[in-house]
C-alpha atoms as a PDB file:
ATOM      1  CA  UNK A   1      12.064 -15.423  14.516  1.00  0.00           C
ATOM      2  CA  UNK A   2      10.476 -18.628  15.759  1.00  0.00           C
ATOM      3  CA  UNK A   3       8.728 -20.385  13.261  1.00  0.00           C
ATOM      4  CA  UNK A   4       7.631 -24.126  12.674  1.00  0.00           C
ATOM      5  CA  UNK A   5       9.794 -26.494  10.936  1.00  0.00           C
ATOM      6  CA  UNK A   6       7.116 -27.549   8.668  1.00  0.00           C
ATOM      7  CA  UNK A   7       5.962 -23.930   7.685  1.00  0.00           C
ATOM      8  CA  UNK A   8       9.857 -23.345   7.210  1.00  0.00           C
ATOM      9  CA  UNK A   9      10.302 -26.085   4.891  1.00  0.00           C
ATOM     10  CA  UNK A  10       6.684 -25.177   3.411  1.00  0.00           C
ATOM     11  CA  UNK A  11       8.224 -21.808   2.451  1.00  0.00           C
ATOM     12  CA  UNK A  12      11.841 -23.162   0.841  1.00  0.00           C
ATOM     13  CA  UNK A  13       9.612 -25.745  -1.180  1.00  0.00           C
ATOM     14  CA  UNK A  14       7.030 -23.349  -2.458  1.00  0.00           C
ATOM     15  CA  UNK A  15       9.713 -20.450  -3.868  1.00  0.00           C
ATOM     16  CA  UNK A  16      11.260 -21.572  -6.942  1.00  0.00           C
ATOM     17  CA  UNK A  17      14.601 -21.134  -8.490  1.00  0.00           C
ATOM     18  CA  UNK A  18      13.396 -18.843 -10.935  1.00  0.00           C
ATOM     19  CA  UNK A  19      12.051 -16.468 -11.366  1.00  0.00           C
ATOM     20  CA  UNK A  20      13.334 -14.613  -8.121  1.00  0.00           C
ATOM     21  CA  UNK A  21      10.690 -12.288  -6.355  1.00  0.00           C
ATOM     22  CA  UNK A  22       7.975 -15.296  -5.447  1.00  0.00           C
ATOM     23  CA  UNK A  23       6.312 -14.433  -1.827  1.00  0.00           C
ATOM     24  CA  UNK A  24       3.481 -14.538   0.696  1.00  0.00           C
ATOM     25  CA  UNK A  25       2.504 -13.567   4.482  1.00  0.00           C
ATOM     26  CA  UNK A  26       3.438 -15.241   7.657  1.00  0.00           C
ATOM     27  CA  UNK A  27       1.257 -15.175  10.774  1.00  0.00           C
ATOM     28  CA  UNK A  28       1.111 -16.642  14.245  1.00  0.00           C
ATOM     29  CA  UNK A  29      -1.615 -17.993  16.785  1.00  0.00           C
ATOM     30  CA  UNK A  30       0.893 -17.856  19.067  1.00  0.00           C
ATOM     31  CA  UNK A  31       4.632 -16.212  19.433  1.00  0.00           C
ATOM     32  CA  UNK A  32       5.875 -19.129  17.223  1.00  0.00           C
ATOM     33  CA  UNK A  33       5.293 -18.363  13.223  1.00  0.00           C
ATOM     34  CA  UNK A  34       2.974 -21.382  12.332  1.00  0.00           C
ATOM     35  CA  UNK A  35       1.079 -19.551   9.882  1.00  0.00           C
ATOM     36  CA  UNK A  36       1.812 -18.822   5.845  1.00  0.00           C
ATOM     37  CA  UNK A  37      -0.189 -18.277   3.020  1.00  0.00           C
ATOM     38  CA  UNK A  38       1.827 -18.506  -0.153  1.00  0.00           C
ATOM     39  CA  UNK A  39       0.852 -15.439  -3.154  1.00  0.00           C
ATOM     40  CA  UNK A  40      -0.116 -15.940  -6.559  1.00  0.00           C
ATOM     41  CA  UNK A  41       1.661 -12.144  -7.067  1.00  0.00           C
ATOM     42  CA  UNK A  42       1.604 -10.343  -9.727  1.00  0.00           C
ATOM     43  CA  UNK A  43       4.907 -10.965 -12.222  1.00  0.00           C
ATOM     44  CA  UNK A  44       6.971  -8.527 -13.708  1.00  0.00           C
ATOM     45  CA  UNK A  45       9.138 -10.747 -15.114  1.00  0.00           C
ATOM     46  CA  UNK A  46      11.448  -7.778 -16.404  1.00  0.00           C
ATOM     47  CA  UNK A  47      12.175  -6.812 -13.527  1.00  0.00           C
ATOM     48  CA  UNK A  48      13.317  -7.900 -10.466  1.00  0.00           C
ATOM     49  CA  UNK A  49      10.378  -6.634  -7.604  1.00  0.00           C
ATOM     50  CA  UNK A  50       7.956  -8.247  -6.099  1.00  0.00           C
ATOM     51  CA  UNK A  51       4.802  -7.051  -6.675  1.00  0.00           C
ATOM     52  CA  UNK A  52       2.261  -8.784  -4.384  1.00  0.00           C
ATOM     53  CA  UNK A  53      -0.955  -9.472  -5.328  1.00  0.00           C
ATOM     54  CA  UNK A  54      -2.364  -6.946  -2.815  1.00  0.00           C
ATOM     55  CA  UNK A  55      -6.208  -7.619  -3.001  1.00  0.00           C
ATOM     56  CA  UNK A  56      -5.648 -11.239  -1.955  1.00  0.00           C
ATOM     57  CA  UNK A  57      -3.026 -10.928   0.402  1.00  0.00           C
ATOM     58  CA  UNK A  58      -5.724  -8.500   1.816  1.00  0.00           C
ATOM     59  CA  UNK A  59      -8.670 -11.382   1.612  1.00  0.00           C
ATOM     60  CA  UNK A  60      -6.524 -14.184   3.268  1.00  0.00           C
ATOM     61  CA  UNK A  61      -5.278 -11.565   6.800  1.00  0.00           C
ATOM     62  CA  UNK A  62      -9.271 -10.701   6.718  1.00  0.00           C
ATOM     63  CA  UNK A  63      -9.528 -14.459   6.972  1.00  0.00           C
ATOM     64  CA  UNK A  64      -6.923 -14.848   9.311  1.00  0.00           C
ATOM     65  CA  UNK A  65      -8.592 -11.942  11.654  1.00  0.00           C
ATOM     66  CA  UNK A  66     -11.735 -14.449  12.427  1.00  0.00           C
ATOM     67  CA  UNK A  67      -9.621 -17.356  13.304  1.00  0.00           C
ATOM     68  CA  UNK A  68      -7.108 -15.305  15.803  1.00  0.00           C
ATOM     69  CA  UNK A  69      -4.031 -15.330  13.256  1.00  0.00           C
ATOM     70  CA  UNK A  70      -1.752 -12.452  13.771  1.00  0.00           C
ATOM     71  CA  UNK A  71       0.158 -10.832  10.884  1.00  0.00           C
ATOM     72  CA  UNK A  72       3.845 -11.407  11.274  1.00  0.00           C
ATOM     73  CA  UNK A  73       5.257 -10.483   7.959  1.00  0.00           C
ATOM     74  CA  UNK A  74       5.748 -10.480   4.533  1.00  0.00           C
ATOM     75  CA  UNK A  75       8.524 -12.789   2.530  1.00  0.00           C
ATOM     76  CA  UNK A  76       9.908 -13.396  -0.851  1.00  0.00           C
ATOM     77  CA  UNK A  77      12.702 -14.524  -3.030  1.00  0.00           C
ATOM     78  CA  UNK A  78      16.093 -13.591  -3.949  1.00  0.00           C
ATOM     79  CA  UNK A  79      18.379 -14.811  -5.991  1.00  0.00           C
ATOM     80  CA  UNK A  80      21.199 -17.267  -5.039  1.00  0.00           C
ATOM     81  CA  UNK A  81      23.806 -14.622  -3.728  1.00  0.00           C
ATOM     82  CA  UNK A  82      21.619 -11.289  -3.022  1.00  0.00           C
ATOM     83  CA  UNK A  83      21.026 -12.156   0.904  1.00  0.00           C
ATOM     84  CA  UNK A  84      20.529  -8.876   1.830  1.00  0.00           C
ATOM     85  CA  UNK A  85      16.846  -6.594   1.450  1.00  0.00           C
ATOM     86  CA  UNK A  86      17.395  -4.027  -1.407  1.00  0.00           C
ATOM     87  CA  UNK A  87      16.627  -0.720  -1.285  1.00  0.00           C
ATOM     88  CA  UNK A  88      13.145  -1.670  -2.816  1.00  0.00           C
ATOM     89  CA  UNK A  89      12.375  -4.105   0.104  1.00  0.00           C
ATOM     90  CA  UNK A  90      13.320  -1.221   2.539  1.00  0.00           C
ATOM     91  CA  UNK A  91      11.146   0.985   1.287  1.00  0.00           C
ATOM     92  CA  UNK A  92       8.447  -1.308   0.859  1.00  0.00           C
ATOM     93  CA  UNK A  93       8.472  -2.184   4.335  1.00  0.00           C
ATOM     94  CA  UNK A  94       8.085   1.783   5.325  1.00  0.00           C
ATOM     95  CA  UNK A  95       5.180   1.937   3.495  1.00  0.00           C
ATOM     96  CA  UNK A  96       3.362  -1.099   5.152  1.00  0.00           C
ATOM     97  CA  UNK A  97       3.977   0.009   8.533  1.00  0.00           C
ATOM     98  CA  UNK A  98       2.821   3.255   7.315  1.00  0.00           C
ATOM     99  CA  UNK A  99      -0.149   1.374   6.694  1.00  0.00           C
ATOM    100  CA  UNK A 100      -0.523  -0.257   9.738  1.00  0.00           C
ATOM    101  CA  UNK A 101      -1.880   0.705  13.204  1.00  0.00           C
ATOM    102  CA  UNK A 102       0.412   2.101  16.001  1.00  0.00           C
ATOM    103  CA  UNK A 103      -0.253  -1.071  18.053  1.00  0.00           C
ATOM    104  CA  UNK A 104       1.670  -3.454  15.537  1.00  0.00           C
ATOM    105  CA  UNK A 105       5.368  -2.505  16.010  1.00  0.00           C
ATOM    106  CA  UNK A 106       7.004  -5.640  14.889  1.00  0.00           C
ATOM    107  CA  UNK A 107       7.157  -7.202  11.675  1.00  0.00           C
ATOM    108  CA  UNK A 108       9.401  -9.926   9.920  1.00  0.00           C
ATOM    109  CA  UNK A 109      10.573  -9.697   6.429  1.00  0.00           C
ATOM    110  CA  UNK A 110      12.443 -13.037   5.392  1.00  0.00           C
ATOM    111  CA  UNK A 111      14.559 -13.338   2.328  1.00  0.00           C
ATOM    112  CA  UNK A 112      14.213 -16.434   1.201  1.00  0.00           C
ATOM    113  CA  UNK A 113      16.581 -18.367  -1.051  1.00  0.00           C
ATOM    114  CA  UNK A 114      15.399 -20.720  -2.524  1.00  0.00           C
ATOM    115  CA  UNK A 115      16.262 -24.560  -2.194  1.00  0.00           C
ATOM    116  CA  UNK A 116      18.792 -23.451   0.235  1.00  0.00           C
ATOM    117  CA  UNK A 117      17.834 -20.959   3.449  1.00  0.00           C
ATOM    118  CA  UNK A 118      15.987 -18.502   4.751  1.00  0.00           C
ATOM    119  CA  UNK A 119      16.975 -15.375   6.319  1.00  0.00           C
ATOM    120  CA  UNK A 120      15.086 -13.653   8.636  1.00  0.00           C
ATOM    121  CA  UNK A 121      15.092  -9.613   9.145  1.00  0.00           C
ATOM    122  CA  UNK A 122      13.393  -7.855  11.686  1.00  0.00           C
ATOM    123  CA  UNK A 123      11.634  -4.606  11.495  1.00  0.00           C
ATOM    124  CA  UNK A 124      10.830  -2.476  14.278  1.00  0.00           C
ATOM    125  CA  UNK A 125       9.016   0.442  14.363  1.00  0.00           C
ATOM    126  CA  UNK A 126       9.874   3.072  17.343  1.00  0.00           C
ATOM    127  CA  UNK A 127       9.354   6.928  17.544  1.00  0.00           C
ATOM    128  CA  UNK A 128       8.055   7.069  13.725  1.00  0.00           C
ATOM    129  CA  UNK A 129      11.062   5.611  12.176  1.00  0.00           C
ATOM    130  CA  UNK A 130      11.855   1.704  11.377  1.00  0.00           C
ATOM    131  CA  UNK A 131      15.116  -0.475  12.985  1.00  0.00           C
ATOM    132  CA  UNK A 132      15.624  -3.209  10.505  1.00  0.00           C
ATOM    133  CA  UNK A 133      17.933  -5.911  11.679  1.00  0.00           C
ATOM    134  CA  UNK A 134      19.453  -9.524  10.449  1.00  0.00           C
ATOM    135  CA  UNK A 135      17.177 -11.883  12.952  1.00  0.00           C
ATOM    136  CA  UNK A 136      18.054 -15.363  13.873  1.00  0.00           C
ATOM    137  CA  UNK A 137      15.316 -18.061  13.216  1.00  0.00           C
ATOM    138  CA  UNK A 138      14.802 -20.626  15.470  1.00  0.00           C
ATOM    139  CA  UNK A 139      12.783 -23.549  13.999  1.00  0.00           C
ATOM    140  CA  UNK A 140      10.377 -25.751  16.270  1.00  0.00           C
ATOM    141  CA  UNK A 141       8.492 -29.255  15.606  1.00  0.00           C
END
């Protein structure tokens, strides 16, 4: 993944060390992420998902369609030593592409951990079935 510093640091500053699970969406004008819009999700504190808050997520890539913003992914928090996507996030990002049109066959699912990295995965939808793969993130001014 290519992304901005400053959206980069945008996204380590705006997750918090607790409570894990804090997210948003990433987008692009171009092939570089210099998009994000951070969620106000919806909090189940006993239990650790994230649940996003759907209807504005929705609102903000409606927004984003006028002004030429591609959808590039989804991300959220983990806590300090879970660097992986759980089986949650793995079936959560089935379901979006399910959602999605044919034409959009890559996505980006970052795990972020916050005050200290973010890790990029890849998803990558072929033949009906999803390829999800550790990414490398390359961060431009």
């Amino acid at each position: 993944m290519i992304i901005k510093e400053s959206v980069y640091k945008q996204i380590l500053s705006f997750c918090p060390l607790v409570p894990p699970e804090t997210g948003g969406i990433i987008g692009s004008s171009s092939t570089i992420v210099d998009t994000v819009a951070f969620d106000n999700c919806n909090k189940i504190l006993e239990s650790a998902i994230y649940v996003p808050n759907v209807e504005r997520l929705n609102y903000i890539l409606s927004e984003w369609q006028k002004n030429n913003i591609l959808f590039c992914g989804l991300f959220h928090s983990h806590i300090k030593g879970q660097e992986t996507l759980s089986k949650d996030d793995i079936e959560y990002i089935k379901t979006i592409f399910s959602c999605l049109p044919l034409t959009i066959t890559e996505l980006y699912f970052p795990i972020v951990i916050p005050k200290s990295r973010i890790i990029s995965y890849k998803a990558i939808s072929q033949n009906h079935s999803i390829k999800i793969m550790c990414d490398t993130i390359d961060l431009v001014p």
